[in-house]
Protein backbone atom coordinates (compact mmCIF):
# COMPACT_ATOMS: atom_id res chain seq x y z
CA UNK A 1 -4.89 -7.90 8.16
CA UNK A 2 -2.82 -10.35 6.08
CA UNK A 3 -2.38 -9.96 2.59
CA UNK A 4 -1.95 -12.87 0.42
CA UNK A 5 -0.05 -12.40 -2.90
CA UNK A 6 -0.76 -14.94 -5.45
CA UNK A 7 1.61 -17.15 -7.49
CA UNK A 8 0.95 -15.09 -10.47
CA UNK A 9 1.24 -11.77 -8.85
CA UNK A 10 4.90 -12.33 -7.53
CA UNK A 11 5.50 -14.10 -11.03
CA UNK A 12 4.58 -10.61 -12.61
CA UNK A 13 6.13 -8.57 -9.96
CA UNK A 14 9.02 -10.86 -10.42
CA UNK A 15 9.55 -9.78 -13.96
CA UNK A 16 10.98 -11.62 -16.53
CA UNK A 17 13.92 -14.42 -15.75
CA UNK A 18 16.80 -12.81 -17.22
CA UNK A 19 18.89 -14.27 -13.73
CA UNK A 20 22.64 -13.26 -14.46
CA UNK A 21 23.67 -15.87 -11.76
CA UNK A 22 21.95 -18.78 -9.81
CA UNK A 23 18.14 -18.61 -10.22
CA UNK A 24 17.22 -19.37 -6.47
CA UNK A 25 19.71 -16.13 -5.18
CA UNK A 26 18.10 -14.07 -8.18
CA UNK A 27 14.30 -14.61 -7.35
CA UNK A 28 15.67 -14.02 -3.42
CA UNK A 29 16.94 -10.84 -4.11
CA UNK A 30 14.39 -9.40 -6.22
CA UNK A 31 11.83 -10.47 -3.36
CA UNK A 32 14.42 -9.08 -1.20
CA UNK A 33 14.41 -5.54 -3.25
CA UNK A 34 10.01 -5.54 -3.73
CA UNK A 35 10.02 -5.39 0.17
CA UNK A 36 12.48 -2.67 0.75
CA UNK A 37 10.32 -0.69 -2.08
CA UNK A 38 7.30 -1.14 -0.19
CA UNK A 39 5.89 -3.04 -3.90
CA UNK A 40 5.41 -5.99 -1.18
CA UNK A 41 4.21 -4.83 1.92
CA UNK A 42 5.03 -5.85 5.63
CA UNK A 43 3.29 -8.84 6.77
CA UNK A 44 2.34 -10.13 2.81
CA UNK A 45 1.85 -13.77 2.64
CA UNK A 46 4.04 -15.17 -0.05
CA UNK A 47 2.77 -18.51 -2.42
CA UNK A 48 3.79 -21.57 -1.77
CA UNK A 49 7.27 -22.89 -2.95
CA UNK A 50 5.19 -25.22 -5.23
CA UNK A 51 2.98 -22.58 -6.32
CA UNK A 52 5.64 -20.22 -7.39
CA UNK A 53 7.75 -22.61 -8.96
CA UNK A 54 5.13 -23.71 -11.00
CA UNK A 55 3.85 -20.06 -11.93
CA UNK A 56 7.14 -19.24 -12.45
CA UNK A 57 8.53 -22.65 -14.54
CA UNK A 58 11.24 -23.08 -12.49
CA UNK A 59 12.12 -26.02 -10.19
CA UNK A 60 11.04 -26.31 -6.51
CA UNK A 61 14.49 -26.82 -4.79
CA UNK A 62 14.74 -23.09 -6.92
CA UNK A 63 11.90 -21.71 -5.13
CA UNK A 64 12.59 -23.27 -1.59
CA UNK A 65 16.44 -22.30 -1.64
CA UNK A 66 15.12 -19.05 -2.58
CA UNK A 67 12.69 -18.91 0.23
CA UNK A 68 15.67 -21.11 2.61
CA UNK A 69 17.86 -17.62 1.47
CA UNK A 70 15.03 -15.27 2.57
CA UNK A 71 14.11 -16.88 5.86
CA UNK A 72 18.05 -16.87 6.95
CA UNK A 73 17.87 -13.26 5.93
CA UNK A 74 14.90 -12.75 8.43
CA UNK A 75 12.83 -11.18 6.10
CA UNK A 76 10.32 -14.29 5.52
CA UNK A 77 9.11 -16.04 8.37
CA UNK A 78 7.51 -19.65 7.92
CA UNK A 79 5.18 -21.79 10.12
CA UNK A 80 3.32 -25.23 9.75
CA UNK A 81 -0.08 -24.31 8.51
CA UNK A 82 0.29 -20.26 8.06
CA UNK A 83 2.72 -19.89 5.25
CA UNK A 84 5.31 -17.62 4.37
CA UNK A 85 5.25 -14.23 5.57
CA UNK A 86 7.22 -10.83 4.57
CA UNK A 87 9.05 -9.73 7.96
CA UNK A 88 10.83 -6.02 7.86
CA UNK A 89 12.52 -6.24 10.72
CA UNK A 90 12.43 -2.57 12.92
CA UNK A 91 15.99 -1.64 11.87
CA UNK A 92 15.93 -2.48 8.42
CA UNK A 93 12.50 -1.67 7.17
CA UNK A 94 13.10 1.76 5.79
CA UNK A 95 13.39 1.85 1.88
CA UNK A 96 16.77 3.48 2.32
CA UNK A 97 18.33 0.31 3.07
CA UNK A 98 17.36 -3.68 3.64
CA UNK A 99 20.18 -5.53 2.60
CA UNK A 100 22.56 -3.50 4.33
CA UNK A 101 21.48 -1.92 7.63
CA UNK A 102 21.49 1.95 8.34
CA UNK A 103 23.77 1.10 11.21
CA UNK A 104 26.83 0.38 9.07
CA UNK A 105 28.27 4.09 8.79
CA UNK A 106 30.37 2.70 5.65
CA UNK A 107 27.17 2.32 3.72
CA UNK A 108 25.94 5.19 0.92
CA UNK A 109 22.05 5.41 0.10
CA UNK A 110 21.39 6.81 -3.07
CA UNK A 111 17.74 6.50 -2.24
CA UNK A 112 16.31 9.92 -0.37
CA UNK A 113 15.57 12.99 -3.33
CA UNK A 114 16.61 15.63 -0.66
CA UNK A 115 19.31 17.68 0.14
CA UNK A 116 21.31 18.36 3.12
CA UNK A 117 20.29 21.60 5.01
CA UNK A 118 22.62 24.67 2.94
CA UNK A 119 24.58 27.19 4.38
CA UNK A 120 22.74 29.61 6.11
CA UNK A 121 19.83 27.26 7.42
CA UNK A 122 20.73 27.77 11.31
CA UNK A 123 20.26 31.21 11.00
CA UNK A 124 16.96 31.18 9.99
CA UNK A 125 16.28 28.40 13.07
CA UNK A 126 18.23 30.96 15.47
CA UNK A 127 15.94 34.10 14.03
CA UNK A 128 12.41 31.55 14.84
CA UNK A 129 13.86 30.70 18.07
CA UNK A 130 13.63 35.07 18.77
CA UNK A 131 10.29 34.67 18.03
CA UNK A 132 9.08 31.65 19.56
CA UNK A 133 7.86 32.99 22.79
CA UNK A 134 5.10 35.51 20.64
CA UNK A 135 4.02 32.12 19.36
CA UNK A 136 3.91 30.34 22.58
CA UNK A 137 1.51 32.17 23.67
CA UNK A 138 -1.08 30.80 21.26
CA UNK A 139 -2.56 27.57 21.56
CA UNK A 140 -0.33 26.26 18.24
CA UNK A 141 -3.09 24.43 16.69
CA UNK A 142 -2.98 25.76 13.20
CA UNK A 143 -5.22 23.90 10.80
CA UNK A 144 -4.73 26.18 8.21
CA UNK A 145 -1.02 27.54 9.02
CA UNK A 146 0.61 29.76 10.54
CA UNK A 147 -1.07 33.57 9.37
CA UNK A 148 2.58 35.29 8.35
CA UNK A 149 3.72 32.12 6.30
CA UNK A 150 0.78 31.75 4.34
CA UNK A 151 1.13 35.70 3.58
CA UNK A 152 4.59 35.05 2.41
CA UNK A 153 3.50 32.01 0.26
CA UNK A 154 0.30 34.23 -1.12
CA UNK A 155 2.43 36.90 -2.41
CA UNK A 156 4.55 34.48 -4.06
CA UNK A 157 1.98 33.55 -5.90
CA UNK A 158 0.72 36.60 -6.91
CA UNK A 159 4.57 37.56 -7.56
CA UNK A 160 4.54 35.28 -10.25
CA UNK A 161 1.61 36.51 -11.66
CA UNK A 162 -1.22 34.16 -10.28
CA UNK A 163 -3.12 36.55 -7.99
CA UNK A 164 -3.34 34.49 -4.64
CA UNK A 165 -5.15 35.33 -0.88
CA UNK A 166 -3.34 34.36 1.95
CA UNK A 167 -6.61 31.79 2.75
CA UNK A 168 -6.40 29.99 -0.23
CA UNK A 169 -2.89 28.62 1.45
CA UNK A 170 -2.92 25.78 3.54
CA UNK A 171 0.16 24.88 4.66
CA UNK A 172 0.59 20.96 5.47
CA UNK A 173 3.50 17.90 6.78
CA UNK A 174 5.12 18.45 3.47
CA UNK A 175 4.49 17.49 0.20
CA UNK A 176 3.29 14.04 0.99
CA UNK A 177 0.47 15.39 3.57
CA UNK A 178 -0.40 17.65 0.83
CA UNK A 179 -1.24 14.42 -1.80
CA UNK A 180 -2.00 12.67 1.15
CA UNK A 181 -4.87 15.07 2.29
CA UNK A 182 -6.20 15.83 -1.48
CA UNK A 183 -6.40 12.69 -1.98
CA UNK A 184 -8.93 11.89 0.83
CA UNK A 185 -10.57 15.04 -0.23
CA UNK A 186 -11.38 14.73 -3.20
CA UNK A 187 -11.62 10.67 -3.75
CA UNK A 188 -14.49 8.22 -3.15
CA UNK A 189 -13.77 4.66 -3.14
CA UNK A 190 -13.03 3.15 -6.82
CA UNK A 191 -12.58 7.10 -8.38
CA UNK A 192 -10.15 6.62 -11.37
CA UNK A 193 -6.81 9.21 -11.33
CA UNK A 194 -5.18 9.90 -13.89
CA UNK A 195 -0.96 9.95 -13.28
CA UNK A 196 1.86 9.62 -14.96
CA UNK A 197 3.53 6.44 -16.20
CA UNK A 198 6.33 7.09 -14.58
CA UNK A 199 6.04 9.44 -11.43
CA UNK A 200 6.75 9.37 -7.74
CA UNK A 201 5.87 6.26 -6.28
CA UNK A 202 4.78 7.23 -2.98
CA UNK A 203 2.20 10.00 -4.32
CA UNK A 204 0.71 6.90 -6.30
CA UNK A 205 0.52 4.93 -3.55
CA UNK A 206 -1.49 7.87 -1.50
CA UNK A 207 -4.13 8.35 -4.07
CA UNK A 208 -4.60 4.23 -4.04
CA UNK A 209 -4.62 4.07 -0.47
CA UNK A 210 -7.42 6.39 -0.66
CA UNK A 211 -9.23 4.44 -2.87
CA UNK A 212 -8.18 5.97 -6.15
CA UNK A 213 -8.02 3.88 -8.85
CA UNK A 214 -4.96 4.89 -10.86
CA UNK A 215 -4.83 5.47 -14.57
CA UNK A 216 -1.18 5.18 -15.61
CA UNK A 217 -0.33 7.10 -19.18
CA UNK A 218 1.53 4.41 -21.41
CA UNK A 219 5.87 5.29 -21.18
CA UNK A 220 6.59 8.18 -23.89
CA UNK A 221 9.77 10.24 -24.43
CA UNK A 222 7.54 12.63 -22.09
CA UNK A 223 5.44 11.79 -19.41
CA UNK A 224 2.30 13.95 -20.61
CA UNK A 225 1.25 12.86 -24.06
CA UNK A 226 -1.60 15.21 -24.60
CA UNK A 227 -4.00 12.35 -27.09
CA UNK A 228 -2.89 9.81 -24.00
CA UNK A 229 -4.93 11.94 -21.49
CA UNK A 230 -7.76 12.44 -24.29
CA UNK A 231 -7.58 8.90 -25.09
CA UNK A 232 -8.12 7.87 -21.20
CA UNK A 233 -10.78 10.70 -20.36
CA UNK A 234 -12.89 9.65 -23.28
CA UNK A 235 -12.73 5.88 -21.93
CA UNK A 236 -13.90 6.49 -18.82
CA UNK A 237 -14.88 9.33 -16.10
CA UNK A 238 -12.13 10.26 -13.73
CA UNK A 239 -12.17 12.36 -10.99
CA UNK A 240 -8.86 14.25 -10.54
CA UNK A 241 -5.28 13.62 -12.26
CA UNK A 242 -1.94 13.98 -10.16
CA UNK A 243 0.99 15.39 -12.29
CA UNK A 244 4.57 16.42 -11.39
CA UNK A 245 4.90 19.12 -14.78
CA UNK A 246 7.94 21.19 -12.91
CA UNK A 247 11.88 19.05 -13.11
CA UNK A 248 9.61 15.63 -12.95
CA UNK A 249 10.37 12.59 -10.65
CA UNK A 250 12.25 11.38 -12.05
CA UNK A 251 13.52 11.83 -15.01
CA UNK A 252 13.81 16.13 -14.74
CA UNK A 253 11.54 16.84 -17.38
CA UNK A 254 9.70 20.23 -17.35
CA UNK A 255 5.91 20.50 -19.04
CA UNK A 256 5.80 22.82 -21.66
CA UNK A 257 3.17 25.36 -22.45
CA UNK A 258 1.79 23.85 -25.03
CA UNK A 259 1.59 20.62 -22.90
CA UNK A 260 0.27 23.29 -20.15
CA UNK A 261 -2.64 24.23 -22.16
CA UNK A 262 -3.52 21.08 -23.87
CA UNK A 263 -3.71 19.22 -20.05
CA UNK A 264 -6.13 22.39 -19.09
CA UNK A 265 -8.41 21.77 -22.00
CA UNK A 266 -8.69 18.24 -21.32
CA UNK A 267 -9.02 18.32 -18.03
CA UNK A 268 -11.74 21.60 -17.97
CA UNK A 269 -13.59 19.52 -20.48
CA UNK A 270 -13.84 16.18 -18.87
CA UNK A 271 -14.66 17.88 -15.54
CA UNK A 272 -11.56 16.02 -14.04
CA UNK A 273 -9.86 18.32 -10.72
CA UNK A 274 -5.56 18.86 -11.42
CA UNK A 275 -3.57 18.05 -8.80
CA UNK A 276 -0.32 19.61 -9.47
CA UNK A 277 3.07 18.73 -7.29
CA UNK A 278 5.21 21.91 -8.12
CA UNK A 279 7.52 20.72 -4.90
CA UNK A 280 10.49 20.91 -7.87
CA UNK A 281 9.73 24.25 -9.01
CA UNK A 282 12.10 26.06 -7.39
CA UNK A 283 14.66 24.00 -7.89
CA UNK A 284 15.69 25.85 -11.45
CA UNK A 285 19.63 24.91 -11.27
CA UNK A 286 20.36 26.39 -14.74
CA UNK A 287 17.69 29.09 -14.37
CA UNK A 288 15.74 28.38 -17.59
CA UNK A 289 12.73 30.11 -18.34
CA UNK A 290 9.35 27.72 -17.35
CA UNK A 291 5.98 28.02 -18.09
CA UNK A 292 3.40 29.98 -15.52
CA UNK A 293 2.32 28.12 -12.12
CA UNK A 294 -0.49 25.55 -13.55
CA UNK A 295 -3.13 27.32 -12.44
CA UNK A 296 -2.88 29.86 -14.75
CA UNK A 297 -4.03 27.49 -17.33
CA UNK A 298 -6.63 25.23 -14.94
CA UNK A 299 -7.89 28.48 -12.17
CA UNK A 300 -10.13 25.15 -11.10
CA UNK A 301 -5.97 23.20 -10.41
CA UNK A 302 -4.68 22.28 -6.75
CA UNK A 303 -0.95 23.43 -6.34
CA UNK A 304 1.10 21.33 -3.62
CA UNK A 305 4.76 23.09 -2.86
CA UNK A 306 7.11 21.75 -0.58
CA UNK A 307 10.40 23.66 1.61
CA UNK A 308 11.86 20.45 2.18
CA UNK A 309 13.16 20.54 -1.58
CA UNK A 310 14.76 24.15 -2.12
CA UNK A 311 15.72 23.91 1.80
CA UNK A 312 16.37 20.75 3.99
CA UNK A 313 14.67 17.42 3.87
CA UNK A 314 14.37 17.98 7.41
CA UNK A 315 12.30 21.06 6.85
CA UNK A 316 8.76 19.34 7.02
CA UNK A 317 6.89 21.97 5.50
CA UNK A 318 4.60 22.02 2.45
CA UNK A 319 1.46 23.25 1.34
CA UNK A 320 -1.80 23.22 -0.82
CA UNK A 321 -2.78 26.63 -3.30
CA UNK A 322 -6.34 26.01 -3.73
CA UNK A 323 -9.54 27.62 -5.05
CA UNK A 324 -11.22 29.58 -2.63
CA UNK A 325 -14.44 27.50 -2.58
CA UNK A 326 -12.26 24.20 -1.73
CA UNK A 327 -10.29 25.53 0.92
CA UNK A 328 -12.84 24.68 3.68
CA UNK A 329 -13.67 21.29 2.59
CA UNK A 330 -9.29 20.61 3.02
CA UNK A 331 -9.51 22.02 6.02
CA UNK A 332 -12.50 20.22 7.42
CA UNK A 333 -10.69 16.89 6.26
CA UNK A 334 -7.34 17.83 7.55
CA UNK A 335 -8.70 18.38 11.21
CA UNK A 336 -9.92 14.43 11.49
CA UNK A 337 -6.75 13.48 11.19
CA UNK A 338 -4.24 16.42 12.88
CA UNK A 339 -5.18 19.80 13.80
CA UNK A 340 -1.29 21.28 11.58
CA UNK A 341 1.62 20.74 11.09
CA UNK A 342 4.58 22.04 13.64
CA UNK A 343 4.42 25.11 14.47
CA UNK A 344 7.81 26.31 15.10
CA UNK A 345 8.40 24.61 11.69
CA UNK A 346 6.54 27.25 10.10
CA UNK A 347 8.03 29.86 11.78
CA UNK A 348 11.72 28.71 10.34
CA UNK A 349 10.16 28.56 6.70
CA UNK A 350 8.53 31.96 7.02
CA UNK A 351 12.15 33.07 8.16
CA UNK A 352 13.48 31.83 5.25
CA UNK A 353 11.21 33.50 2.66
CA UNK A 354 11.96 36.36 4.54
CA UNK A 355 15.50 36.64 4.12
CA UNK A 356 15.45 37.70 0.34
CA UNK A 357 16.58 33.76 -1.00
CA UNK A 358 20.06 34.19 0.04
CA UNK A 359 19.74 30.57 1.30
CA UNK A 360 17.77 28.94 -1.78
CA UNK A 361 20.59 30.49 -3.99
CA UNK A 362 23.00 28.84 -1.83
CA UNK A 363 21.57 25.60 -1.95
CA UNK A 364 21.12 25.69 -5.26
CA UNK A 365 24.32 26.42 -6.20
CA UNK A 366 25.73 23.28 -3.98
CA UNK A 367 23.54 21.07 -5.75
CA UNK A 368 24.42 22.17 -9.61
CA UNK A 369 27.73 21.71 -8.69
CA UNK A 370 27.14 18.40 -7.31
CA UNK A 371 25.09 17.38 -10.43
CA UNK A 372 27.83 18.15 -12.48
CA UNK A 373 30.20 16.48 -10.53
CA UNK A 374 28.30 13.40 -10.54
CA UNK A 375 28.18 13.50 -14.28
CA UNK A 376 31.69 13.60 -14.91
CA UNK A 377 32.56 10.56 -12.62
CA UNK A 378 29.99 8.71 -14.35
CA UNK A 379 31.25 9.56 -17.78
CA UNK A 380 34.68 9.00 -16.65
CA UNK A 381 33.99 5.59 -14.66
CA UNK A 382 30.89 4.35 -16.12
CA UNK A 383 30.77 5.82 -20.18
CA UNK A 384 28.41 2.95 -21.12
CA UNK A 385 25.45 3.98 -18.67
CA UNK A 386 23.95 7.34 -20.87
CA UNK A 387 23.48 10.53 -18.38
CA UNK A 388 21.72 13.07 -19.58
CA UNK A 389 21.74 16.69 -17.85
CA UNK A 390 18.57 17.90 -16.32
CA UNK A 391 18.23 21.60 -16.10
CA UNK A 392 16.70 21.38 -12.52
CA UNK A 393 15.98 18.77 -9.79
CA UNK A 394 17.25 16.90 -7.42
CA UNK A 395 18.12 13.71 -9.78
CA UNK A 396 19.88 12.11 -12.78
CA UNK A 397 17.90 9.83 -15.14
CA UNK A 398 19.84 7.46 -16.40
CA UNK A 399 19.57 5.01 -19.38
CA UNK A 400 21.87 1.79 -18.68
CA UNK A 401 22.97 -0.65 -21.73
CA UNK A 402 20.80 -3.20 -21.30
CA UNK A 403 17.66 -4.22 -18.76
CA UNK A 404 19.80 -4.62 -15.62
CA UNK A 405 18.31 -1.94 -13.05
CA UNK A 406 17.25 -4.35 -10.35
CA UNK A 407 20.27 -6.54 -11.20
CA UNK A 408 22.61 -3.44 -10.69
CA UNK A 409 20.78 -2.75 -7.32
CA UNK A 410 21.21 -5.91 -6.15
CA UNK A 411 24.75 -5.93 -6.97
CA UNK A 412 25.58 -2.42 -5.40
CA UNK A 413 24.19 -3.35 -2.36
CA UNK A 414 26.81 -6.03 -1.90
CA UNK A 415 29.55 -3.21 -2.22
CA UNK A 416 27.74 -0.77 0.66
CA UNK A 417 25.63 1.23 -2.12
CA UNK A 418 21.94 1.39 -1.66
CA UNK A 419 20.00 2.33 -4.73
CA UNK A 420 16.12 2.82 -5.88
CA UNK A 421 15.79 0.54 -9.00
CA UNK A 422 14.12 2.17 -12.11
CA UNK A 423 10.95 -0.21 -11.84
CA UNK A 424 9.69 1.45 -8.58
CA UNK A 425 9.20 4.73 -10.60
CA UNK A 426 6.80 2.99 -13.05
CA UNK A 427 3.30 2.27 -12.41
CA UNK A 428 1.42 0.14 -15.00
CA UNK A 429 4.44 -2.77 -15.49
CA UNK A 430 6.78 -4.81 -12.83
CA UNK A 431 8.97 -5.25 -15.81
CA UNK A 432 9.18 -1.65 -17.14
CA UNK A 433 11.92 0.76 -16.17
CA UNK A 434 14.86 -1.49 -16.32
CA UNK A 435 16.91 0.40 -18.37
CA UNK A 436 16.88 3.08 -16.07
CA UNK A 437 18.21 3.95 -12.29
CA UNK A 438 17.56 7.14 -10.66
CA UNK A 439 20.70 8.85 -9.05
CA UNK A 440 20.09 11.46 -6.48
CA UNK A 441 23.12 14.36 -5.92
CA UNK A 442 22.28 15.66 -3.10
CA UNK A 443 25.61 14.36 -1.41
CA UNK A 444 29.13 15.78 -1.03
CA UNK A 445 31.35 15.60 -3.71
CA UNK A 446 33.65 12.86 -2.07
CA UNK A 447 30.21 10.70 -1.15
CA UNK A 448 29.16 10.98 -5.14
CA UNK A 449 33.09 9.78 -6.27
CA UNK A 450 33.15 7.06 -3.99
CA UNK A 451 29.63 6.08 -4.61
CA UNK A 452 29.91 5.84 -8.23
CA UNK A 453 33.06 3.89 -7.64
CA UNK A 454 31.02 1.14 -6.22
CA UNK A 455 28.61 1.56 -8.99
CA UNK A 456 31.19 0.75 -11.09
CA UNK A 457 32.46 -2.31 -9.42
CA UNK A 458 28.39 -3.52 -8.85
CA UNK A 459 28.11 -2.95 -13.02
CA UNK A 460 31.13 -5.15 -13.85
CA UNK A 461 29.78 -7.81 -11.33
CA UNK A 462 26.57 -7.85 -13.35
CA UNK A 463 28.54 -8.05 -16.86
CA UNK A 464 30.80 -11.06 -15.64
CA UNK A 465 27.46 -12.85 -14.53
CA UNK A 466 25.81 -11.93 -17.32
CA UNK A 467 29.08 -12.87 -19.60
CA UNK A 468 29.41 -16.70 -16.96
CA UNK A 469 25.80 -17.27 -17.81
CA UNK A 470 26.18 -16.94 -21.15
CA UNK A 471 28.86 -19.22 -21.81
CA UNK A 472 27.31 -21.96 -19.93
CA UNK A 473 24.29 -21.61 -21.76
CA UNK A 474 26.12 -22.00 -25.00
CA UNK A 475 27.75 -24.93 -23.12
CA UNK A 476 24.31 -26.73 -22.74
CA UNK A 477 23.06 -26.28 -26.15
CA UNK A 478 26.27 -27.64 -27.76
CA UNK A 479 26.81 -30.28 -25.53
CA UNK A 480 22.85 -31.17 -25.91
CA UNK A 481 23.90 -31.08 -30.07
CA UNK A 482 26.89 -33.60 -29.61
């Protein structure tokens, strides 16, 4: 089915026209940059050129070189009598990359929050591999998980002082199944949610895909402003809310417990179910003290964990910490759609929590050194873009000088750098989040130098343009006073 986007739509998803160079290759590349963020999806039928230029109150040679720009591109294809249409083509239609292709091997995507597998990964692969035969002799349909993992993850649990039964685990295709799977749980068709402002994109996009209707908190210095949440659940019922309260995507932000308890109250007292992503928990890279696991505030809260952050992005293992009375309802709804996840999967993650967290620590350790490398090459190249140091996570949050984030991203792209521009991370406004850019260290030191280097050459691309249309406009306006 073909989705049409209005004139007005792509105006607002636009945002506002602050174009640093010509309009037509400005409004071409931020089409160009809401496909690769899946904001416009495959197959979308675009407004007219007349209908966008005058939503927008540009010219229509603007909006047809635009579109001209696009369909040489190959991402808009145009026929007598059907329109415009969005068109990812097969080898460029990941988010990682549009305007460059994953085939060029000289091109750096700053766009995946996951690490590289640590030392000591193949080991734990080599010690499942030992015991693979013992689990080839089951069937290796395992709706629930497999029985020794779900152990391990239960006494985690009740390690950290939440008393846990292997069956309440259910272990799941990572994080995403895990949101992915709650979501058609627990929602009915128009539901509202309650989420962050600014949160993981793709979680969002779950919970509206299964008919959630999302209620973004308004942007705060933190993401949880308790009289936000009180101000929302007194304006209208909502079934669950999806919060990230551990290192938050994106900006690295940890709940505290006075946010803790004032969510739990809330939440207990407008009957609304917590869904709580602690898939950043673990990754503690200064080893501050946090809070309890949320449900030892909310007993009634839904805990989602995830190996592919503390291990290997690879890894695609995660899982849901529920109550014991909603275990069998997930379980029900997870077998209409896949009877587990893989099996020998499992086994490597159960390995792993095995092995005393020799390989967690090492991983760890990588990435803190990689975070703090990628802080000193952007003070050193870049001291006008404001980095601040996140105790934990997988990514900077950075504040840049002026609203330029999907400029910037355009710009890098140009110079083999593919980035995730701060807008995608923000729910309730196309506009919002362009003061910010979310940088990822989860590569080598020598990827993060050279990367930043081309950040650096993208960012005085946008300042010239910015400086060029500047000029000319003060140009215009004194030649239109003489």
């Amino acid at each position: 089915m073909t989705t049409s986007i209005s004139a007005a739509m792509l105006t607002k998803l636009l945002g506002p026209k602050d174009f640093a160079g010509p309009a037509y290759r400005e409004i071409a590349d931020r089409i160009r940059l809401l496909a690769v963020d899946g904001r416009i999806v495959d197959g979308s039928r675009l407004p007219s050129e007349r209908e966008l230029a005058t939503a927008m109150g540009v010219s229509r040679t603007t909006t047809s070189r635009a579109y001209a720009e696009l369909r040489d591109s190959g991402l808009l294809l145009s026929r007598q009598g059907s329109g415009s249409v969005v068109h990812l083509p097969m080898a460029t239609s990941s988010s990682s990359s549009l305007i460059i292709t994953q085939d060029d091997a000289d091109t750096i995507a700053l766009t995946y929050s996951a690490p590289v597998g640590p030392p000591g990964l193949a080991r734990a692969f080599e010690s499942a591999a030992e015991k693979l035969p013992g689990l080839l002799a089951t069937t290796g349909y395992l709706p629930d998980g497999l029985p020794a993992l779900r152990e391990a993850l239960a006494q985690r649990y009740t390690d950290q002082g939440l008393p846990t039964d292997p069956d309440q685990i259910i272990v799941t295709a990572g994080a995403m199944g895990a949101v992915s799977l709650l979501a058609r749980t627990l929602l009915s068709q128009g539901q509202r949610v309650v989420v962050e402002g600014l949160s993981y994109p793709h979680a969002h996009e779950s919970l509206a895909a299964a008919g959630g209707r999302l209620t973004p908190l308004p942007l705060d210095d933190r993401p949880w402003s308790p009289p936000a949440l009180r101000a929302a659940l007194e304006g209208a019922p909502h079934r669950a809310a999806y919060i990230v309260p551990d290192f938050h995507n994106p900006t690295g932000a940890v709940m505290s417990d006075e946010e803790r308890s004032a969510w739990a109250f809330e939440m207990r007292r407008h009957d609304v179910v917590p869904v709580v992503d602690e898939s950043l928990r673990e990754m503690n890279l200064d080893g501050v003290e946090l809070p309890p696991v949320f449900a030892t505030y909310s007993p009634r809260a839904l805990l989602i964990g995830s190996s592919s952050k503390s291990f290997w992005g690879g890894l695609r293992v995660g899982w849901i910490r529920a109550p014991k009375a909603a275990v069998m309802p997930i379980v029900q709804a997870r077998m209409m759609d896949d009877l587990g996840s893989s099996a020998f999967d499992q086994l490597v993650f159960a390995e792993l929590l095995a092995e005393g967290g020799q390989t967690a620590a090492a991983g760890r350790a990588r990435l803190r050194a990689a975070r703090d490398h990628l802080l000193a090459e952007l003070a050193r190249e870049l001291p006008d873009i404001k980095a601040p140091c996140p105790p934990g996570g997988l990514n900077l949050w950075v504040t840049l000088p002026d609203r330029m984030s999907s400029r910037l991203t355009t710009a890098a792209s140009r110079h083999g750098l593919v980035l995730t521009p701060g807008p995608r991370f923000v729910t309730h406004s196309a506009s919002a989040g362009e003061r910010h850019l979310r940088l990822p260290y989860t590569q080598s030191h020598d990827t993060l130098t050279e990367a930043v280097r081309r950040l650096r050459l993208a960012y005085d691309d946008v300042v010239a343009n910015t400086a060029h249309e500047t000029r000319r406009h003060r140009t215009d306006i004194l030649e239109l006073i003489a």
